[in-house]
Protein backbone atom coordinates (compact mmCIF):
# COMPACT_ATOMS: atom_id res chain seq x y z
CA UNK A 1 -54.49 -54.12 38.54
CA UNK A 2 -52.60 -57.58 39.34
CA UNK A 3 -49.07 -56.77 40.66
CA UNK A 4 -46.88 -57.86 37.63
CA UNK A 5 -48.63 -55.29 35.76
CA UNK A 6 -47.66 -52.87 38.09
CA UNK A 7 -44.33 -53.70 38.36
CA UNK A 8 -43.87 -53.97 34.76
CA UNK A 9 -45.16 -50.52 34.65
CA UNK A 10 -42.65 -49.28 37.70
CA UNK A 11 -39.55 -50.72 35.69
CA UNK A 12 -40.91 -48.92 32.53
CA UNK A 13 -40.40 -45.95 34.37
CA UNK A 14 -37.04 -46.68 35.41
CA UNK A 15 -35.58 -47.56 31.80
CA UNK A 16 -37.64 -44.20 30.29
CA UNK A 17 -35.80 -42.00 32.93
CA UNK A 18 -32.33 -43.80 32.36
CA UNK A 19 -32.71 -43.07 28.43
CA UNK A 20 -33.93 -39.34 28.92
CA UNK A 21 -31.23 -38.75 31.42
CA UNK A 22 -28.78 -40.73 29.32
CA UNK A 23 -29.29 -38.66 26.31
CA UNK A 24 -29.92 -35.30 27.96
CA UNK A 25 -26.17 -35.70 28.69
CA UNK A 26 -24.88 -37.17 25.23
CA UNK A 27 -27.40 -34.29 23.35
CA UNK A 28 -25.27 -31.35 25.48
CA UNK A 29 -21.82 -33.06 24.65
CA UNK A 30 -21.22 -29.77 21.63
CA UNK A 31 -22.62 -27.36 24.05
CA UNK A 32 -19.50 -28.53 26.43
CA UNK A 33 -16.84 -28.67 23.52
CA UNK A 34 -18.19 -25.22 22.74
CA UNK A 35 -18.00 -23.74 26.60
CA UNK A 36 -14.29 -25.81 27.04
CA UNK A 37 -13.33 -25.14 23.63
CA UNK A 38 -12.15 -28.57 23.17
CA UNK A 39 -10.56 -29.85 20.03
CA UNK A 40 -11.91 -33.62 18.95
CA UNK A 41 -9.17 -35.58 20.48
CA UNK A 42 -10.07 -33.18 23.93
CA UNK A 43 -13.36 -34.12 23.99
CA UNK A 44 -12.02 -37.79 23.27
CA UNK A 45 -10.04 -37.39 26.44
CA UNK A 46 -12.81 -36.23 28.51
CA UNK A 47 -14.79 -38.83 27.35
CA UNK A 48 -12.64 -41.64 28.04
CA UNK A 49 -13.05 -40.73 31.80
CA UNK A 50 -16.72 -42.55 31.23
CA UNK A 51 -15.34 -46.21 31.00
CA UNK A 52 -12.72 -45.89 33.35
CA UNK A 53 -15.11 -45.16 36.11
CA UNK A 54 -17.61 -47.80 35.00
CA UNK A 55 -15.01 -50.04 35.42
CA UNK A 56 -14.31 -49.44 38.71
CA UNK A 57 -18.21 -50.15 39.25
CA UNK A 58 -17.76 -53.84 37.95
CA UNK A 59 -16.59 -55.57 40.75
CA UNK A 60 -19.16 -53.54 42.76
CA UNK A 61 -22.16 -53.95 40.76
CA UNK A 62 -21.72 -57.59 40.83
CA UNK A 63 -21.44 -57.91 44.23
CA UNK A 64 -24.53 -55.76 44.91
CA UNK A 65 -26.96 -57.54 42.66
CA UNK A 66 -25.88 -61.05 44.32
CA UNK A 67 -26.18 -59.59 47.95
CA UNK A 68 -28.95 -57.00 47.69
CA UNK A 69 -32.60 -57.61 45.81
CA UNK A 70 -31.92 -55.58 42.43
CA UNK A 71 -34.40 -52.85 43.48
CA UNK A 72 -32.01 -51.17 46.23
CA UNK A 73 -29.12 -50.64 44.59
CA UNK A 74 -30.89 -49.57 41.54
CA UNK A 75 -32.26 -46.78 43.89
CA UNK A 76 -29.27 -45.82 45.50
CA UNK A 77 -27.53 -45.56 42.14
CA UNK A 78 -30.14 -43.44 40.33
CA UNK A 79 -29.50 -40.82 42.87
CA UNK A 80 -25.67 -40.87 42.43
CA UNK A 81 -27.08 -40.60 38.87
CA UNK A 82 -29.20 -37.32 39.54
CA UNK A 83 -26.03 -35.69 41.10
CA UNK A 84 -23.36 -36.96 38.49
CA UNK A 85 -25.87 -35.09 35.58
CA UNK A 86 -26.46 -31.95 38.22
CA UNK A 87 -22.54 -31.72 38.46
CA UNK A 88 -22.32 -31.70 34.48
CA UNK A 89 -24.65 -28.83 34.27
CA UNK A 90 -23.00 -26.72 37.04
CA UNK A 91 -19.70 -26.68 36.83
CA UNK A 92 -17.65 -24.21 34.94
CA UNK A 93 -14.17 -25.92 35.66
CA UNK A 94 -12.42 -28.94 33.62
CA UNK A 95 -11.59 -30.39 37.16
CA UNK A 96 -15.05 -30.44 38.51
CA UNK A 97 -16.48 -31.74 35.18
CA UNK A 98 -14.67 -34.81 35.46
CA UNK A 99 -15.62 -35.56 38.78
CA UNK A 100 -19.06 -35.59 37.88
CA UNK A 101 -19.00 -37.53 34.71
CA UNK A 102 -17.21 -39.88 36.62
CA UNK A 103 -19.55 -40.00 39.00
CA UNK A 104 -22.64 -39.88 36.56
CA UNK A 105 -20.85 -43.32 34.42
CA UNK A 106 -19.98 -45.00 38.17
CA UNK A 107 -23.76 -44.77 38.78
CA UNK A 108 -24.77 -45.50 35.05
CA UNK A 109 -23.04 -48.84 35.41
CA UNK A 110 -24.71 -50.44 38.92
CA UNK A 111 -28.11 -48.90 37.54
CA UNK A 112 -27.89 -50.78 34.30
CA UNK A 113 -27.00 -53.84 35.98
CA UNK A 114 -30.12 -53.68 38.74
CA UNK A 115 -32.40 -52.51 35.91
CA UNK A 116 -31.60 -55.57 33.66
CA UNK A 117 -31.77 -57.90 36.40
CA UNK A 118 -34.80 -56.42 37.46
CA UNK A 119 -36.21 -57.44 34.25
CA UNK A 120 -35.18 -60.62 33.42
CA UNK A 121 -36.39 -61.63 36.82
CA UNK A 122 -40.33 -59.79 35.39
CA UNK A 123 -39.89 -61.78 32.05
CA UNK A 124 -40.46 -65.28 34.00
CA UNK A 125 -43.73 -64.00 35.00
CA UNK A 126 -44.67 -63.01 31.65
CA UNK A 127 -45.55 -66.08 28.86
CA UNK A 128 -44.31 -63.67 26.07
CA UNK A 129 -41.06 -61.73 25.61
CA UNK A 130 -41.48 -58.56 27.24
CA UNK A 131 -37.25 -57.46 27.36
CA UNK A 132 -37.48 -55.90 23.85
CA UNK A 133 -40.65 -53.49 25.26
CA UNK A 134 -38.50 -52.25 28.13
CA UNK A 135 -35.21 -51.12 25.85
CA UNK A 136 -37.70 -49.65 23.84
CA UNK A 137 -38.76 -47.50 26.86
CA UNK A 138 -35.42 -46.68 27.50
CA UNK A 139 -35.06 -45.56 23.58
CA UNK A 140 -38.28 -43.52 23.95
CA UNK A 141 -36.92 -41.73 27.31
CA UNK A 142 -34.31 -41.03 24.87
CA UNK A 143 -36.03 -39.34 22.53
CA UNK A 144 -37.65 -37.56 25.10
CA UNK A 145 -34.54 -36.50 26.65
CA UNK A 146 -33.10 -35.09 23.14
CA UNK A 147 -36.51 -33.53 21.72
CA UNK A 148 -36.31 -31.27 25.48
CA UNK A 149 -32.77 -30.39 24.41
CA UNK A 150 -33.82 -29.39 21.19
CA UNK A 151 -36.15 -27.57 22.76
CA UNK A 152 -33.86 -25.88 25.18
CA UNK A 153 -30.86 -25.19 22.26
CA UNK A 154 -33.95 -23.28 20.40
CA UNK A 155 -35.13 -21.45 23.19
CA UNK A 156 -30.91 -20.47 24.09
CA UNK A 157 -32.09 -21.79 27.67
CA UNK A 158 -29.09 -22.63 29.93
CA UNK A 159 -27.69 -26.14 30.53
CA UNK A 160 -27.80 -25.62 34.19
CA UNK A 161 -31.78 -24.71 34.33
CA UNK A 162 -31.93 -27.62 31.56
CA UNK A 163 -30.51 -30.32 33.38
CA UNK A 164 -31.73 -28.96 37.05
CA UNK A 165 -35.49 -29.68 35.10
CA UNK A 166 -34.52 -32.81 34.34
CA UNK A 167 -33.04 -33.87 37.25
CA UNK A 168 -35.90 -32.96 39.32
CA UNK A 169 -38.33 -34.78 37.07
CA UNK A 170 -36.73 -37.62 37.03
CA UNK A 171 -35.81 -38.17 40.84
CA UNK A 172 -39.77 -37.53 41.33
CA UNK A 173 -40.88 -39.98 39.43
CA UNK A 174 -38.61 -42.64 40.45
CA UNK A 175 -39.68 -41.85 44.42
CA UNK A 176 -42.92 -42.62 43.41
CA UNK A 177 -42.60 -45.76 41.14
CA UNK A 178 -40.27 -47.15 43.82
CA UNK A 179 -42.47 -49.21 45.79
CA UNK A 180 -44.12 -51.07 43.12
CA UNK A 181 -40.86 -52.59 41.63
CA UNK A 182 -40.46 -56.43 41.93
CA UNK A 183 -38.84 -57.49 45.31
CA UNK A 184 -37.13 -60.70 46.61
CA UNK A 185 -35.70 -61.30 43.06
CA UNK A 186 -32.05 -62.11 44.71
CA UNK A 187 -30.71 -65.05 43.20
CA UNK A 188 -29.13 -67.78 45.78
CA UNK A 189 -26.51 -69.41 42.60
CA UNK A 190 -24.74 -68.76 40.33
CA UNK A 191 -23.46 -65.64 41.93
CA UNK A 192 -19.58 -65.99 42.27
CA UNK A 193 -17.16 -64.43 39.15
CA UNK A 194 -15.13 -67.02 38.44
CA UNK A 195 -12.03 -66.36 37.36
CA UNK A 196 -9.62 -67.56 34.75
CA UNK A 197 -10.44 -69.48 31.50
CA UNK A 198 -13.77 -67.23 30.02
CA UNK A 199 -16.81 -69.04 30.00
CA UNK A 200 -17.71 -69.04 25.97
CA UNK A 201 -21.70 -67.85 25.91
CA UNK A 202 -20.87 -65.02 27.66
CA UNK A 203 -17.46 -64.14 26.21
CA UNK A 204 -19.53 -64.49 22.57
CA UNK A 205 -22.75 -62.26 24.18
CA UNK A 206 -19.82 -59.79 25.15
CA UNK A 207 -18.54 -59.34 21.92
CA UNK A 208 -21.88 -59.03 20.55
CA UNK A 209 -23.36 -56.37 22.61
CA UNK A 210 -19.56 -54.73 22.63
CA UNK A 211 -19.98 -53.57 18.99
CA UNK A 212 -23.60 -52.83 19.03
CA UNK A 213 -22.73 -50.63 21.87
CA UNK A 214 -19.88 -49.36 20.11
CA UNK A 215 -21.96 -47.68 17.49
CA UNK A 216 -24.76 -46.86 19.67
CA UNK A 217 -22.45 -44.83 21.63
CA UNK A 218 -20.89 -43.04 19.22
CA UNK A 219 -24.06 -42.26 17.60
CA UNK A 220 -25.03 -40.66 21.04
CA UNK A 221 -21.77 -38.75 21.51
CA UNK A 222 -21.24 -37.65 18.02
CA UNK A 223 -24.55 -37.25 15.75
CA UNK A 224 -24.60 -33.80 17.61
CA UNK A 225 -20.91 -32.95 16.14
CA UNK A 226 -21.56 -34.77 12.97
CA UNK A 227 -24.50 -32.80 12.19
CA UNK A 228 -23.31 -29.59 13.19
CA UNK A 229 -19.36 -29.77 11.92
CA UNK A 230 -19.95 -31.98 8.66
CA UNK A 231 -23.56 -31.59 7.56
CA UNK A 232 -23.49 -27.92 8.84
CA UNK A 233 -27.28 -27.97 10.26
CA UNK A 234 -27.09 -25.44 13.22
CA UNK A 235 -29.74 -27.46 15.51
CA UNK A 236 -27.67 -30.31 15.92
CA UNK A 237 -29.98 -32.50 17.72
CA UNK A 238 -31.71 -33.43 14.96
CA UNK A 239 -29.38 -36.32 13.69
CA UNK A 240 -29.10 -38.11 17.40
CA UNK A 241 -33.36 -37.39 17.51
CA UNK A 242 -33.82 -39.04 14.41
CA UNK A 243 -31.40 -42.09 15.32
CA UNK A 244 -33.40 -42.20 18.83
CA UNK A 245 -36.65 -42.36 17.68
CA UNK A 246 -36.18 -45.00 14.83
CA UNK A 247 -34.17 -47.19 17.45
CA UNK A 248 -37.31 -46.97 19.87
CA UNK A 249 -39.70 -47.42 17.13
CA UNK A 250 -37.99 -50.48 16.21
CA UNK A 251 -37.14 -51.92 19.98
CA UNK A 252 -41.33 -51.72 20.76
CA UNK A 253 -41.24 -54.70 17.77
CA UNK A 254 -37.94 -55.97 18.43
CA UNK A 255 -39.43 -58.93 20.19
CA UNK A 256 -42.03 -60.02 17.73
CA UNK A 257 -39.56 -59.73 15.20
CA UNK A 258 -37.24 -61.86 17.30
CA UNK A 259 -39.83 -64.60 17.38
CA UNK A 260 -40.67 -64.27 13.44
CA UNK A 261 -36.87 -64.02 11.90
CA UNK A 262 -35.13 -66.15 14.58
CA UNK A 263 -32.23 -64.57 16.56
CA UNK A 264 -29.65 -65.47 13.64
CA UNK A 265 -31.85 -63.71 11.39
CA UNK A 266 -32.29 -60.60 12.74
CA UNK A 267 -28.71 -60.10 14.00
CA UNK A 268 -27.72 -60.19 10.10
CA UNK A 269 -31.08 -57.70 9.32
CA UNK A 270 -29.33 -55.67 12.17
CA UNK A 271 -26.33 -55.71 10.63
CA UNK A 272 -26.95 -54.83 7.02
CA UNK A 273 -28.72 -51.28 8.23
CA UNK A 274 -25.86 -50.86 10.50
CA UNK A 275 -23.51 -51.05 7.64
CA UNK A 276 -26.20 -49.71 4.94
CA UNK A 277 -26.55 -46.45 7.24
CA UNK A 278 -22.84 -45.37 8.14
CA UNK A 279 -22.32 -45.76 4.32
CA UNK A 280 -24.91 -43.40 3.13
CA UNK A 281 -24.50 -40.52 5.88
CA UNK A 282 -20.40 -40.63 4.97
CA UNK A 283 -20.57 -40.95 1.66
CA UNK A 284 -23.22 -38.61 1.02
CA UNK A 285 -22.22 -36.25 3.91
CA UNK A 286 -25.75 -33.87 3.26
CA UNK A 287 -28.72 -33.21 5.46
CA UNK A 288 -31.14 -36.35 3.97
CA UNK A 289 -28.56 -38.51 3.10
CA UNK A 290 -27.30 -38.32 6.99
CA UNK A 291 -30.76 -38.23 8.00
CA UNK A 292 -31.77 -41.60 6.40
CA UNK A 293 -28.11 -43.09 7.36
CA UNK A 294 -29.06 -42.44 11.19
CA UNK A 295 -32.46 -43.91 10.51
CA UNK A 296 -30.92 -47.04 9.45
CA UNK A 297 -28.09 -47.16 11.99
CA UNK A 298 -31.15 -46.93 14.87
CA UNK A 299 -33.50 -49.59 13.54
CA UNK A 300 -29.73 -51.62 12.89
CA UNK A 301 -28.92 -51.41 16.70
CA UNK A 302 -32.11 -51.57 18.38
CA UNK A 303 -32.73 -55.23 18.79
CA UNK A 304 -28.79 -56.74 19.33
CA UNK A 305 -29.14 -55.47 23.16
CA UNK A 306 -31.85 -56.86 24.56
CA UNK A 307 -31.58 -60.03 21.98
CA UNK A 308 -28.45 -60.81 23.94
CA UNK A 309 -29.57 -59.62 27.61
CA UNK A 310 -32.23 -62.21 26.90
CA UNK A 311 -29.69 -64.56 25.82
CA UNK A 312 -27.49 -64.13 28.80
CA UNK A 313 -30.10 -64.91 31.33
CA UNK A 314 -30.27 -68.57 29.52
CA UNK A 315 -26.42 -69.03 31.05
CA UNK A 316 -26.05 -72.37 32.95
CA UNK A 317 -22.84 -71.12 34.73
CA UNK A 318 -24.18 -67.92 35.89
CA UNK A 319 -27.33 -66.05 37.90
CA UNK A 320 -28.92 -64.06 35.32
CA UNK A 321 -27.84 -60.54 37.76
CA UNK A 322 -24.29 -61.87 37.27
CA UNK A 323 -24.32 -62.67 33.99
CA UNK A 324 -26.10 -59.41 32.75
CA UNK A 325 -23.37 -57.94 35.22
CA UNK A 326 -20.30 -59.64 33.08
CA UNK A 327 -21.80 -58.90 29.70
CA UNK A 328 -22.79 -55.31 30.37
CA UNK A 329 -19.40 -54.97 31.04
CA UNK A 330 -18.23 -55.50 27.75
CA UNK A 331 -21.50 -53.12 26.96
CA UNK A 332 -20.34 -50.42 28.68
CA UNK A 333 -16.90 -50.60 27.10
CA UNK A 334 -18.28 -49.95 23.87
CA UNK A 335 -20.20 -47.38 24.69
CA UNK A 336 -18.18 -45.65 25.96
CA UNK A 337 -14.36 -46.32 24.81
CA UNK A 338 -16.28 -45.56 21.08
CA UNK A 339 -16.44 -42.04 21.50
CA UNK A 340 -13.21 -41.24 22.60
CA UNK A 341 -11.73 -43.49 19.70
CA UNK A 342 -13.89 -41.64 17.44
CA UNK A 343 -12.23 -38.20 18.54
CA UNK A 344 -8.80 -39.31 17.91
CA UNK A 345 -9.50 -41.19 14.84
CA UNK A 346 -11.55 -37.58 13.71
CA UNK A 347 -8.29 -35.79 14.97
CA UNK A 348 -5.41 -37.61 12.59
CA UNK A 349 -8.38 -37.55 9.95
CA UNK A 350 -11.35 -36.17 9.80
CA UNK A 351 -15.35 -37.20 11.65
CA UNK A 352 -15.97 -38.96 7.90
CA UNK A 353 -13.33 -41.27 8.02
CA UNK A 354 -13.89 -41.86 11.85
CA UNK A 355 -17.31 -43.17 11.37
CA UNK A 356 -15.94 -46.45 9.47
CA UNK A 357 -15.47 -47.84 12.83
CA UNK A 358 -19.07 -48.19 12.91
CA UNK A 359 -19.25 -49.74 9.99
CA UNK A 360 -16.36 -52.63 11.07
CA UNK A 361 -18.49 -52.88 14.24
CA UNK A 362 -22.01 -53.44 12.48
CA UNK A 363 -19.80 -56.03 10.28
CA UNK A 364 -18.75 -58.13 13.28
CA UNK A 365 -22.25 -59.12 14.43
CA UNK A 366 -22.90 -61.69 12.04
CA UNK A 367 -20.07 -64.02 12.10
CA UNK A 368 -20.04 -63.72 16.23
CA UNK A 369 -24.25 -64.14 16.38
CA UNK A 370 -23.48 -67.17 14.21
CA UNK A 371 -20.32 -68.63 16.87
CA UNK A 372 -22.76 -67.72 20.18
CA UNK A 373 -26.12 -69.31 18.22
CA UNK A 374 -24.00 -72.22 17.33
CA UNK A 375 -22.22 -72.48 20.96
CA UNK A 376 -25.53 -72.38 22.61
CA UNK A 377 -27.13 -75.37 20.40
CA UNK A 378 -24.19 -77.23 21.47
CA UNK A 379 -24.60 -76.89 24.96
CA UNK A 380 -28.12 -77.68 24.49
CA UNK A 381 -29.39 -74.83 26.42
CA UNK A 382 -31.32 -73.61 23.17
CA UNK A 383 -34.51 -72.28 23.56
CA UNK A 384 -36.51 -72.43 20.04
CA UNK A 385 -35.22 -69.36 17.93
């Protein structure tokens, strides 16, 4: 088997295990509001822990990817990553909980940054657009990672024996697929944040994968509460596993659909089942209507991600580690400061209401896909779209 082939295959393996770790925490978010008995805007506190502590990874994520090849410190984070979800599972105190979900979101951040470097650097070697594939593994890991907790919620197995499973899955198959990711991938430019006036591209890419993140985040955090507080379906998995597997179904064909619609195109298809799905699942809040509405919300969200990660490795001002750090950034804060605004919204009103912010967010992505498409011709940097 030529090499790329095998290192496309030993990346695959990275993003799966991010998304089945990812959502192996996100699918046991009720099972902690439950053992803490936390009230929404509680949970929204503990959850705004997530993006603090990513943030404190930006300056060091940067600097790693620009001094390191992108293939250490994505090691050395994914086993900060193992312990941060062990720590979730095992502790029993509010203090020690923190810690590790502080630890786990630290970790989450460098790894995402190494990963997508990783594969920008593997998409020069490949004639067509292979980026869309590789979120798509990450969706599937997902789906994975939810349809085990399903599993586990069914069988009333323990979180700790749960995540200890998963945990020791996942580190094994990363120790093995280690050696065959792509080396010497360091870029010598472009390297250096520079401060003060923000550069345009990537301030427009930030914004864009901000609100797709934004909903994809609070789909993760609360389908689980949704489904079991509104739509009153005891296995409350079943929402975030239905959003999962239409968003991976739909990330696998996210790049020839890029290359049929054009980029403005499909962010405006992305948006209308964004806004299409929060709709139905609030307005209808009963077990098909909110099964459909996450349906639509995961095909809406799939593609904006690694559309813009794809994007941001086009910057002229920027290596493409640096600038996937910088806009990931702005990923990660929606992510993860959704959630918590979700609880307190849910807290002065109710988990209906809360959910519109999705639907402002879907709304956004077309007139900022139309600024960043429109900046980029401009610059003439455009690649044919």
């Amino acid at each position: 088997m030529e090499s790329r082939k095998k290192q496309r295959i030993a990346l695959s393996t990275y993003f799966f295990i991010s998304g089945f770790f990812f959502s192996t925490w996100a699918s046991r978010i009720p099972s902690l509001k439950t053992f803490f008995d936390l009230n929404e805007a509680e949970l929204g506190n503990l959850l705004i822990t997530m993006p603090v502590s990513s943030m404190i990874g930006l300056p060091i994520s940067g600097w790693l990817v620009s001094r390191f090849e992108s293939r250490l410190p994505l090691l050395a984070s994914f086993a900060l990553l193992a312990l941060g979800l062990l720590g979730i599972g095992f502790t029993d105190n509010m203090f020690m909980l923190v810690i590790s979900i502080s630890v786990f979101a630290f970790a989450m951040r460098i790894f995402n940054i190494a990963i997508n470097t990783q594969s920008l650097s593997l998409q020069k070697k490949f004639d067509r657009k292979i980026i869309g594939s590789f979120h798509g593994l990450w969706s599937t890991g997902g789906v994975a990672g939810v349809a085990v907790s399903t599993l586990m919620i069914k069988l009333e197995i323990p979180m700790f024996y749960h995540i200890l499973m998963v945990a020791i899955t996942g580190t094994l198959a990363a120790a093995v697929s280690f050696s065959f990711l792509l080396k010497k991938d360091r870029s010598t430019i472009g390297n250096k944040l520079r401060l003060g006036k923000p550069d345009k591209f990537i301030l427009y890419l930030g914004l864009l994968v901000f609100f797709a993140a934004l909903c994809e985040g609070g789909m993760f955090d609360w389908s689980g509460v949704y489904f079991r507080d509104v739509v009153n379906e005891d296995i409350f998995t079943l929402g975030y596993l239905i959003f999962m597997i239409f968003m991976a179904l739909s990330r696998f064909y996210s790049d020839k659909i890029m290359e049929r619609l054009g980029m403005q195109k499909t962010y405006i298809v992305s948006s209308v089942f964004i806004i299409s799905g929060v709709l139905l699942m609030t307005i209808f809040p009963n077990f098909w209507a909110a099964l459909v509405g996450f349906c639509l919300v995961g095909l809406g969200v799939a593609a904006v991600v690694p559309m813009t990660f794809l994007l941001a490795g086009s910057s002229e001002k920027y290596s493409p580690g640096m600038a996937i750090s910088i806009v990931t950034t702005y990923a990660i804060a929606g992510m993860l400061l959704g959630p918590p605004l979700v609880g307190y919204i849910a807290h002065l009103f109710n988990l209906r209401v809360s959910f519109g912010l999705f639907l402002i967010a879907g709304l956004m992505l077309i007139p900022i896909s139309k600024r960043v498409l429109k900046y980029r011709e401009f610059q003439g940097t455009s690649e044919e779209t």
